[in-house]
N, C-alpha and C. Protein backbone atom coordinates (compact mmCIF):
# COMPACT_ATOMS: atom_id res chain seq x y z
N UNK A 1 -6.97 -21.65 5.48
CA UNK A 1 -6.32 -20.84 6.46
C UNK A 1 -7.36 -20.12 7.31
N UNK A 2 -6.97 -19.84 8.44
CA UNK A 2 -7.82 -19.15 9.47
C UNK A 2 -7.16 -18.31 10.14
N UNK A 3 -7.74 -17.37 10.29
CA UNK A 3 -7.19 -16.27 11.30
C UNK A 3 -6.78 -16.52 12.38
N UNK A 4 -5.92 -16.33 13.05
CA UNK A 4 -6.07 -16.58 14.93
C UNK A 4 -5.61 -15.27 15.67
N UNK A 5 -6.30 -15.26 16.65
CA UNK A 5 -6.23 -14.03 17.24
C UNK A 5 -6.36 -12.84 16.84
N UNK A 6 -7.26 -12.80 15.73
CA UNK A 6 -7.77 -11.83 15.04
C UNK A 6 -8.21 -10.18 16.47
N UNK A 7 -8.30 -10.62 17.25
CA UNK A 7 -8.98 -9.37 17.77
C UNK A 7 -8.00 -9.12 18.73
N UNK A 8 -7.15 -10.00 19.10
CA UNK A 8 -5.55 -9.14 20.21
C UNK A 8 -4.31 -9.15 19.26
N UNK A 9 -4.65 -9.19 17.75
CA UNK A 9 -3.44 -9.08 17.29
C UNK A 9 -3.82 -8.05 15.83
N UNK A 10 -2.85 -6.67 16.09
CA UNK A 10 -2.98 -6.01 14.81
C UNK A 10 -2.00 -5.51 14.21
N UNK A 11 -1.64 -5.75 12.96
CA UNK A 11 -0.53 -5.85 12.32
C UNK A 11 -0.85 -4.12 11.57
N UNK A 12 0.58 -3.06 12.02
CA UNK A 12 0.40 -2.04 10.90
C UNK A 12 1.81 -1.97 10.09
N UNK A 13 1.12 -2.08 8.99
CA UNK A 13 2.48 -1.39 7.89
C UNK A 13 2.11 -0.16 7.48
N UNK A 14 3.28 0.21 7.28
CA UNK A 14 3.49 1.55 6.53
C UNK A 14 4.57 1.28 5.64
N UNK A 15 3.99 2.22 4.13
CA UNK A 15 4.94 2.25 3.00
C UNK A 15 5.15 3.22 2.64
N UNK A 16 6.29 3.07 2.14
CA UNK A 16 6.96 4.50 1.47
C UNK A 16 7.41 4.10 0.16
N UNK A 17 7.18 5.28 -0.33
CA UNK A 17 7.74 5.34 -1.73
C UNK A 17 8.17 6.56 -1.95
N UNK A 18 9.34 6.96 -1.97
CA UNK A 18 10.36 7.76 -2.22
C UNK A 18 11.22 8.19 -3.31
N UNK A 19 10.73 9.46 -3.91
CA UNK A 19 11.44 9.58 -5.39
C UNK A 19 11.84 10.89 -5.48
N UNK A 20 12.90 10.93 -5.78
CA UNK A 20 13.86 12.30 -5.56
C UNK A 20 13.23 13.60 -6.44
N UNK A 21 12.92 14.63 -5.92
CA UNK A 21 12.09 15.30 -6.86
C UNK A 21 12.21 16.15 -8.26
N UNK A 22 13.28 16.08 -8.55
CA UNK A 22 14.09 16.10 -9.97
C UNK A 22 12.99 15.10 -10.49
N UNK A 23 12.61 13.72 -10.29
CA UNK A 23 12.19 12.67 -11.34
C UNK A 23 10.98 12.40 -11.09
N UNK A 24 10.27 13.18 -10.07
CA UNK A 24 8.39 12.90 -10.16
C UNK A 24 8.46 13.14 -11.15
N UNK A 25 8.64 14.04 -11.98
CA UNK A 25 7.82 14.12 -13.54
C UNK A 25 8.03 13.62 -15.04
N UNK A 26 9.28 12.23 -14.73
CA UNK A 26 9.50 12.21 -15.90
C UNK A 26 8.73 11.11 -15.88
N UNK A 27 8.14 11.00 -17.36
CA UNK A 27 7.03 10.43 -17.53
C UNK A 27 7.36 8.58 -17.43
N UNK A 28 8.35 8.08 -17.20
CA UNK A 28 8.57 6.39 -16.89
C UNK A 28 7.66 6.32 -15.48
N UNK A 29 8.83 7.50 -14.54
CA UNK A 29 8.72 7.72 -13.41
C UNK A 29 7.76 7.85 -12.85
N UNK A 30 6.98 8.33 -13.47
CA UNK A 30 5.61 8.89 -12.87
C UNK A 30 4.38 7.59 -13.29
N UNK A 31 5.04 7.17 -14.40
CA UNK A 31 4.14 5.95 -14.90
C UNK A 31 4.22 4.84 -14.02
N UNK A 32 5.70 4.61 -13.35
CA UNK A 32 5.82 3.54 -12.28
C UNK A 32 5.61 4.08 -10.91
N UNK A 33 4.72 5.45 -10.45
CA UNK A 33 4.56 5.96 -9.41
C UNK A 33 3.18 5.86 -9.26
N UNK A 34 1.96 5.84 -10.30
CA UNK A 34 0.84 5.74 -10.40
C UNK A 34 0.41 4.41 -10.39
N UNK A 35 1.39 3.39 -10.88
CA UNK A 35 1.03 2.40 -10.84
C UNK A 35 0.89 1.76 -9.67
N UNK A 36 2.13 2.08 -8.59
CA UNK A 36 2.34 1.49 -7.45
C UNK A 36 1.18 1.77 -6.78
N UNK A 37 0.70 3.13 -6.77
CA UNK A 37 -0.17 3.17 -5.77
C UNK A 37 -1.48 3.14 -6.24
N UNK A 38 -1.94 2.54 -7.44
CA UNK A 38 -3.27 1.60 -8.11
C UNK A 38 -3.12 0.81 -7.51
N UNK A 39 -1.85 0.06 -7.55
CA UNK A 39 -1.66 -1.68 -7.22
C UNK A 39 -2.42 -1.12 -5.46
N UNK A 40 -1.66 -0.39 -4.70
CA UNK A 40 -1.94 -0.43 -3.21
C UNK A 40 -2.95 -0.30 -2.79
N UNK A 41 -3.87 0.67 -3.70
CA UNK A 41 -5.02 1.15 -2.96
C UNK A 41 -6.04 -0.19 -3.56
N UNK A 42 -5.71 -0.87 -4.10
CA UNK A 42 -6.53 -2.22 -5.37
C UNK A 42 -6.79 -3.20 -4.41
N UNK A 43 -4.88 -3.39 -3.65
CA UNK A 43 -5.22 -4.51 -2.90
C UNK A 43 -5.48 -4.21 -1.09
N UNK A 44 -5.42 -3.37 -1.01
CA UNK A 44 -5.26 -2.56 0.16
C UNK A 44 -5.86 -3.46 1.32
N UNK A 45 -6.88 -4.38 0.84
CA UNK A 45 -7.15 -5.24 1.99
C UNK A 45 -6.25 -6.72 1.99
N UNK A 46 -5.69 -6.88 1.08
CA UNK A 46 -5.09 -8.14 0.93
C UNK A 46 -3.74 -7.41 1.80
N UNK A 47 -3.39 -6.58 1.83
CA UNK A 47 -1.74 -6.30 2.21
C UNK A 47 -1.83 -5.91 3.52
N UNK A 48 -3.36 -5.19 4.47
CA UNK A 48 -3.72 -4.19 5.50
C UNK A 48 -4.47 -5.56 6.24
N UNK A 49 -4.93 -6.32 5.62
CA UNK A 49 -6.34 -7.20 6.01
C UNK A 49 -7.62 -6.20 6.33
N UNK A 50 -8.74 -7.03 5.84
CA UNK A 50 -9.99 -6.55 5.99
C UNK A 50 -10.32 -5.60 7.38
N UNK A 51 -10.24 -5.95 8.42
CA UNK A 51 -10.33 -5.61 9.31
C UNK A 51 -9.50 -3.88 9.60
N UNK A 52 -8.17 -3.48 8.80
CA UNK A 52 -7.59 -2.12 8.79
C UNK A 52 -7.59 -1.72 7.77
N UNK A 53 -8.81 -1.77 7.25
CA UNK A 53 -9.48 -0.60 6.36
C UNK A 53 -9.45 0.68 6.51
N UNK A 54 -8.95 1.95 5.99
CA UNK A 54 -9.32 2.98 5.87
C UNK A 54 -9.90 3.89 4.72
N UNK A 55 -11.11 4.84 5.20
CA UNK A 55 -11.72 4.95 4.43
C UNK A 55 -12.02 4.50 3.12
């Protein structure tokens, strides 16, 4: 696979993750809240591409 149009084309996502605040702290909750955003920041270039890196 190859890129095309790598430099006139830039893709942004934004994610949310939304949890009612009664249940940030119960500990499943929070276990599947830490995880998500290991997984994101892990793959952060596979999901952003290399190129929309931040810090």
């Amino acid at each position: 696979m190859v890129r095309l149009l790598a430099a006139e084309v830039n893709l942004v996502r934004d994610w949310w993750l939304v949890v009612h605040q009664d249940l940030q702290r119960v500990p499943r909750i929070r276990a599947a809240i830490d995880f998500i955003i290991e997984i994101m920041r892990r793959d952060r270039s596979v999901m952003m591409g290399p190129s929309n890196l931040i810090g």
